[in-house]
Protein backbone atom coordinates (compact mmCIF):
# COMPACT_ATOMS: atom_id res chain seq x y z
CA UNK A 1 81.93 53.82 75.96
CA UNK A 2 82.37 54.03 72.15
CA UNK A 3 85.35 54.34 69.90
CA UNK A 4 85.09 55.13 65.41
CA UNK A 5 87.45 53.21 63.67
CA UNK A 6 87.23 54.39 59.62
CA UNK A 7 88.56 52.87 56.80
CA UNK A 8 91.82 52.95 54.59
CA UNK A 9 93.61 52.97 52.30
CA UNK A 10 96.79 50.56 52.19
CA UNK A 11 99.77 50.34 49.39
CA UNK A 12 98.32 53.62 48.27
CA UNK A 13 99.59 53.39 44.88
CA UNK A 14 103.55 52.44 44.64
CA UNK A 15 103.82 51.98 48.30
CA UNK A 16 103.14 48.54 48.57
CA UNK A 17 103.13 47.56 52.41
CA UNK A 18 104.37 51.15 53.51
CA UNK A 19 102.07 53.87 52.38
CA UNK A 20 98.80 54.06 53.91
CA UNK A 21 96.20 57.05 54.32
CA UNK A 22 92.78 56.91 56.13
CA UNK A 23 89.74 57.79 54.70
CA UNK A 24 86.42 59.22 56.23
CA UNK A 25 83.98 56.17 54.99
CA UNK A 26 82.78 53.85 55.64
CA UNK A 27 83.58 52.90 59.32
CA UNK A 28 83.40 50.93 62.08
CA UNK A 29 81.63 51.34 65.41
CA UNK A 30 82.33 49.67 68.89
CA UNK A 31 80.25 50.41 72.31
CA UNK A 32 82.18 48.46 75.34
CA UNK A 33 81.79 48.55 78.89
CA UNK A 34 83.80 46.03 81.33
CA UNK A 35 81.87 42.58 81.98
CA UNK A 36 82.57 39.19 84.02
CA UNK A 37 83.53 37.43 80.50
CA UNK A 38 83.80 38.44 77.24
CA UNK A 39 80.87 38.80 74.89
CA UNK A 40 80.66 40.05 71.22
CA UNK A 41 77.67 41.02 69.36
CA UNK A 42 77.63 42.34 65.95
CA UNK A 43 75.51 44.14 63.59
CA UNK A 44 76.08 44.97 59.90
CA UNK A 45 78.47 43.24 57.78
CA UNK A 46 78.84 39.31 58.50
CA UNK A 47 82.60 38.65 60.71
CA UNK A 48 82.55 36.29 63.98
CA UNK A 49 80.71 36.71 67.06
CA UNK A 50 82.52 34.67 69.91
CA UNK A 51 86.92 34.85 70.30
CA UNK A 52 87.44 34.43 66.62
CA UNK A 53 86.48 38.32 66.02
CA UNK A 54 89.67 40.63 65.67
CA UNK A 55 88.42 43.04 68.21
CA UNK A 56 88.41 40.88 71.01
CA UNK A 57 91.77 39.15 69.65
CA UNK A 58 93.13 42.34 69.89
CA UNK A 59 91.64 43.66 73.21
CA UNK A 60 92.80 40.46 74.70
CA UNK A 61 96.69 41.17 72.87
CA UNK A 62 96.71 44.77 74.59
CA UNK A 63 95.58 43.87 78.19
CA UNK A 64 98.73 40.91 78.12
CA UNK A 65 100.99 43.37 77.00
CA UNK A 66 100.29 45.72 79.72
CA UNK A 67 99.75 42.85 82.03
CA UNK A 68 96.07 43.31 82.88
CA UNK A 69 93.46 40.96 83.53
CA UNK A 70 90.47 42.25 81.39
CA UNK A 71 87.09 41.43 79.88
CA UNK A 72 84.67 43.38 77.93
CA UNK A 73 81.12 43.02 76.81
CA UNK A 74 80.64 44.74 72.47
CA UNK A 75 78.87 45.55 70.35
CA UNK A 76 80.07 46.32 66.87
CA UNK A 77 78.64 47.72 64.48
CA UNK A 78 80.61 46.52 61.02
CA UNK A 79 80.56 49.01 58.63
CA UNK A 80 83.43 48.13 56.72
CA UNK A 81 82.92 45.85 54.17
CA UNK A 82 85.34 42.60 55.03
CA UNK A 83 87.37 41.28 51.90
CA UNK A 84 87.11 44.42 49.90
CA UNK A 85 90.52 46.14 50.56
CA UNK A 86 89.70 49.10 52.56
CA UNK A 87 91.30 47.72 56.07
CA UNK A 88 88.06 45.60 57.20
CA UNK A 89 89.85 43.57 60.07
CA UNK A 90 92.46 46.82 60.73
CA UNK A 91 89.29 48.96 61.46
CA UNK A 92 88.49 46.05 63.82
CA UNK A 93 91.70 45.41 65.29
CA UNK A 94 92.31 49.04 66.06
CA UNK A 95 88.49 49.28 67.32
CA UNK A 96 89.32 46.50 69.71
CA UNK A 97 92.86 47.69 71.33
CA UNK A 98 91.18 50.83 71.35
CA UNK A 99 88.37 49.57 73.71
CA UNK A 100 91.45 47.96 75.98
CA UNK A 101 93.13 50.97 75.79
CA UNK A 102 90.39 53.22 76.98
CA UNK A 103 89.37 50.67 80.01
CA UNK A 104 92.76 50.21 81.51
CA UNK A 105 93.84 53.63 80.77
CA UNK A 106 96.53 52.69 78.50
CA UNK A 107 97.80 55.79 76.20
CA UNK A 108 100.76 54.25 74.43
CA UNK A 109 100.81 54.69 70.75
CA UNK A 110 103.30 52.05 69.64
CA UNK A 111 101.26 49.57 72.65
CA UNK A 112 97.74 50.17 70.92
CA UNK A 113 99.43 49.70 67.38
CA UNK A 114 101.39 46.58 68.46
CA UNK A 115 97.88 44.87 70.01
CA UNK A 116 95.88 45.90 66.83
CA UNK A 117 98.99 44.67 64.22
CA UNK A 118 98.25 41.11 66.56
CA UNK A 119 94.48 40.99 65.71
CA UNK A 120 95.77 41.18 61.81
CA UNK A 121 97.95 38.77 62.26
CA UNK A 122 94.61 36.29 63.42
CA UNK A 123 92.70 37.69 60.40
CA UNK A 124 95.31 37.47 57.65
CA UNK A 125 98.06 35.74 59.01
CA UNK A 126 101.16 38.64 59.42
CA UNK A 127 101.08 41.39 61.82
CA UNK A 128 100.99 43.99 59.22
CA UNK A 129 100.59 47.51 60.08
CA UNK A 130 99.52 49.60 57.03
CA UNK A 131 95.73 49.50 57.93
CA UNK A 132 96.17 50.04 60.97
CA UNK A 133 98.54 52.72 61.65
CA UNK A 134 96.89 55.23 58.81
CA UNK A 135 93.00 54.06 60.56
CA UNK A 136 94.81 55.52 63.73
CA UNK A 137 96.19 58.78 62.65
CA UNK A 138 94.65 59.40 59.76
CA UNK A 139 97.64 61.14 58.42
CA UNK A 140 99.15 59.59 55.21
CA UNK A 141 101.58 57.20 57.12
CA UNK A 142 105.01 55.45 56.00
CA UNK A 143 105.87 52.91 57.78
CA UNK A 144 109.66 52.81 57.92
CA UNK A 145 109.98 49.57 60.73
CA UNK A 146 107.30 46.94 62.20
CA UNK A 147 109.72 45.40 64.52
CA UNK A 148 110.13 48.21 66.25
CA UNK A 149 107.13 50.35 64.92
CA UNK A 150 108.47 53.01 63.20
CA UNK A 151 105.93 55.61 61.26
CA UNK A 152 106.58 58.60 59.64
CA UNK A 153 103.58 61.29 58.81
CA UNK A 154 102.34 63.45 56.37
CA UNK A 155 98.98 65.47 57.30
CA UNK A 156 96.29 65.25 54.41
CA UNK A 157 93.22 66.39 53.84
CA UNK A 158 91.54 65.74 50.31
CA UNK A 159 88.47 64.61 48.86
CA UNK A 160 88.51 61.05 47.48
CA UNK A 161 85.88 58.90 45.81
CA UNK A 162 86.42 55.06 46.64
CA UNK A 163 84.43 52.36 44.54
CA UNK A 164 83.45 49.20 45.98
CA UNK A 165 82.70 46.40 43.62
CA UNK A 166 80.39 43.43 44.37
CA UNK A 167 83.42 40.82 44.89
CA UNK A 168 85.69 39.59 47.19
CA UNK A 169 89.44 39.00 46.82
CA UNK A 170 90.60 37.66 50.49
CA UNK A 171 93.92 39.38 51.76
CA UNK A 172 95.88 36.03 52.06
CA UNK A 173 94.92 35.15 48.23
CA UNK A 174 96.38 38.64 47.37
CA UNK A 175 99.14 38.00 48.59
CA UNK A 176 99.90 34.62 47.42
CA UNK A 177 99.92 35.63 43.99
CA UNK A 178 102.98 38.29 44.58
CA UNK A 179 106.67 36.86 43.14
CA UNK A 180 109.42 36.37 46.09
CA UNK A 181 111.81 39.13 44.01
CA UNK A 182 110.74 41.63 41.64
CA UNK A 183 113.19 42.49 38.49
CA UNK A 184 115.77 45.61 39.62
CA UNK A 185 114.12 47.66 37.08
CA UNK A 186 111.17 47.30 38.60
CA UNK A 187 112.63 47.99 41.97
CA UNK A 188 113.86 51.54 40.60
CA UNK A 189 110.97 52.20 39.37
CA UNK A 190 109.22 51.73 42.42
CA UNK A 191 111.44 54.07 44.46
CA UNK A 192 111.14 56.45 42.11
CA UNK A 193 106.93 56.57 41.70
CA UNK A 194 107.40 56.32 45.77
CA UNK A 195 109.43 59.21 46.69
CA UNK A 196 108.26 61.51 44.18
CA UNK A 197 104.48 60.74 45.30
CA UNK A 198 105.15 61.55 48.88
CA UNK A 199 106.69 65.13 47.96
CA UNK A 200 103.70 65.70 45.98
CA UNK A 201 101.73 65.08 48.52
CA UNK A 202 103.89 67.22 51.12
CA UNK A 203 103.04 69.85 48.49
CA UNK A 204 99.79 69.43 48.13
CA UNK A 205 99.96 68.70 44.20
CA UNK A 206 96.97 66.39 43.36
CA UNK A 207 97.17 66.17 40.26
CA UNK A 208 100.81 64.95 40.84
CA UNK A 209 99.80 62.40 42.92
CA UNK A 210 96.72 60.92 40.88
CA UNK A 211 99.86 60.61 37.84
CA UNK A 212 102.47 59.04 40.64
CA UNK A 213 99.82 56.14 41.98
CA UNK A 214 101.16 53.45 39.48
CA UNK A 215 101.90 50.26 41.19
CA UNK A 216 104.91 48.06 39.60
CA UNK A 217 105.36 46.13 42.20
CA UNK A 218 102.08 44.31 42.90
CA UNK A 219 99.69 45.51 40.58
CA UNK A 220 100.90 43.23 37.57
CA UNK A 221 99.97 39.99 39.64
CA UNK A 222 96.88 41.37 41.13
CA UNK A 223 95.58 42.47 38.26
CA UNK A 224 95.11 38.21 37.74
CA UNK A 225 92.38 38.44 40.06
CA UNK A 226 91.23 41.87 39.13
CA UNK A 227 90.61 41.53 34.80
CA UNK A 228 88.43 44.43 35.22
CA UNK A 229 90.93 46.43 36.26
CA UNK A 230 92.24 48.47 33.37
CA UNK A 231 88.54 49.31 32.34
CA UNK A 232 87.55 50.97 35.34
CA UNK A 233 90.69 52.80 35.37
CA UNK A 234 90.04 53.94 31.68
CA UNK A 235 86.68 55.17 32.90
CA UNK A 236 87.92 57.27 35.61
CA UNK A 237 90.45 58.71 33.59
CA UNK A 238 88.06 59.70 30.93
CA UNK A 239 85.81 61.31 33.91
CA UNK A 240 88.63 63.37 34.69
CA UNK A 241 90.51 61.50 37.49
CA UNK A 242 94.06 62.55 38.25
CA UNK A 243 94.47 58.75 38.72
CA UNK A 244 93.05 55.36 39.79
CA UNK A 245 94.70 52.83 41.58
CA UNK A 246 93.36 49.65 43.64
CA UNK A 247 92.88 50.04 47.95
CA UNK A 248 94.91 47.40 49.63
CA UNK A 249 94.69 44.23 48.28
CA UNK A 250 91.39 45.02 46.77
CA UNK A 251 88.59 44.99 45.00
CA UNK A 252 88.08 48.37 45.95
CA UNK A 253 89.72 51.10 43.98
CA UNK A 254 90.22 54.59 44.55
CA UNK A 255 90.82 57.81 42.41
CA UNK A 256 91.75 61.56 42.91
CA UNK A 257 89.91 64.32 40.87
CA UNK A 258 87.67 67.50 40.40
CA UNK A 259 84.81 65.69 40.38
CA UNK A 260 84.73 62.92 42.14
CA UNK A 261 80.61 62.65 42.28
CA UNK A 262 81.29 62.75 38.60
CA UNK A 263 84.42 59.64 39.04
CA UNK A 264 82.31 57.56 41.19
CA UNK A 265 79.49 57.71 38.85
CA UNK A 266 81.40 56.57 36.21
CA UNK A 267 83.63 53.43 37.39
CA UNK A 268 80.16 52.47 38.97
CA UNK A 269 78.96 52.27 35.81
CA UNK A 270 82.11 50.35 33.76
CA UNK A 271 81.54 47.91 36.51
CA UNK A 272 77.72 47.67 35.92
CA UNK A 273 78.70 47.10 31.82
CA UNK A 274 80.58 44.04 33.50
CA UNK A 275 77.35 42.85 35.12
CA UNK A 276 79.08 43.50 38.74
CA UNK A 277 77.37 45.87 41.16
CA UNK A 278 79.25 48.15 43.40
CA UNK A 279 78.82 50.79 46.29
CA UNK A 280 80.47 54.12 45.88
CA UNK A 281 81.89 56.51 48.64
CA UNK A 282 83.01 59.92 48.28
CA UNK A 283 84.46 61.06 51.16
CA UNK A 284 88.06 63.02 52.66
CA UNK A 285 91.29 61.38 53.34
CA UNK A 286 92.95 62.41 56.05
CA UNK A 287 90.50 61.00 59.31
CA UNK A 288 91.82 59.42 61.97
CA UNK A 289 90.33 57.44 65.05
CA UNK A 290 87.60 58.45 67.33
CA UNK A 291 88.10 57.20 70.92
């Protein structure tokens, strides 16, 4: 058996640990069949191959929470690129709890999501959801509760041209840099960029939401890690992006546009005037899990 976990797209601008949408590329890929003990291979993209990985962590989180002994033989294939912000270990997770699901028969939604959100907490050290949940629907998700998993959705379904540079900025280093409180002005502004981007969205207005992905929140301490950041964003703009703004916890960024063939090409190459190499995918937002 085989289940497609893709990519995504966490924060997603001003909606930092709420908004999430998931993205068509790149992807992950898991064949699974039951076995006398588990057993991981993996091709691709370097992540552990013995109880460390997130897919078995995960597998092994749904089958206790059903109460099932269980153990499965994979074989992923690791498409997603770990430490680059576009839900490496949540495309694993979900892969994984997927694989559990599908053996034992399990069709729970808030189950699955709960067993994946435990193989995030092994990889970056909270049982976040906002890889996850978007890599499952698809949908552009808010997540409005983790404790009990609450999601609302909005369906999507627009082209969007992600850039991957040649670095790595590790989730839990990401997140170490954020404040414990943000100013109140900041706070408003936040709810503000938030609410009004999810509208636009709900009406389809692009180019509102490529002017509404501003991040006041996290962005200004990221961007520590990330000096590059207001060149690339300078690039896409002048390439006619509606907006730019960075995928998770980066490096990866993404951007809205006409053209993105004609985005892509361009942030590729303010990275490359940087001396850093990157990958570029253009692909739709709005894909969910296969399984």
């Amino acid at each position: 058996m085989r289940v497609r976990v893709h990519a995504s797209i966490a924060n997603f601008g001003p909606g930092f640990d709420v908004f999430g949408v998931g993205v068509g590329a790149p992807y992950d890929e898991l064949t699974f069949r039951e076995s006398d003990e588990w057993e991981v291979r993996v091709n691709g993209f370097s992540v552990p191959s013995d109880g460390r990985n997130v897919a078995v962590v995960s597998a092994k989180a749904l089958a206790s929470l059903v109460g099932e002994e269980l153990a499965l033989k994979l074989e992923l294939r690791k498409g997603v690129p770990p430490a680059g912000g576009l839900g490496s270990s949540g495309a694993s997770s979900l892969a994984g709890a997927l694989a559990a699901a599908r053996t034992l028969g399990v069709e729970d939604e808030r189950l699955i999501l709960r067993a994946a959100m435990e193989g995030e907490r092994h990889a970056a050290g909270s049982a976040h959801a906002d890889n996850v949940v978007p890599a499952y629907y698809g949908d552009f998700t808010l997540i409005t509760s983790t404790a009990p998993l609450q999601v609302m959705r909005v369906p999507v379904d627009f082209d969007v041209v992600i850039v991957l540079p040649h670095l790595k900025i590790p989730t839990r280093k990401a997140r170490e840099v954020l404040p414990g409180s943000v100013p109140l002005d900041t706070a408003v502004r936040a709810i503000s960029l938030a609410s009004s981007l999810v509208l636009a969205l709900r009406e389809g207005d692009l180019p509102a939401v490529g002017r509404l992905l501003d991040d006041p929140v996290a962005l200004p301490y990221r961007k520590r890690l990330m000096p590059w950041y207001d060149r690339v964003r300078e690039a896409a703009l002048e390439a006619g992006a509606y907006g730019l703004s960075v995928s998770g916890s980066g490096p990866a960024v993404f951007a809205l546009g006409e053209d993105p063939e004609d985005i892509g090409e361009a942030v590729v190459g303010a990275f490359a005037e940087m001396g850093v190499a990157s990958d570029v995918y253009v692909t739709r937002a709005g894909v969910g899990a296969v399984w």
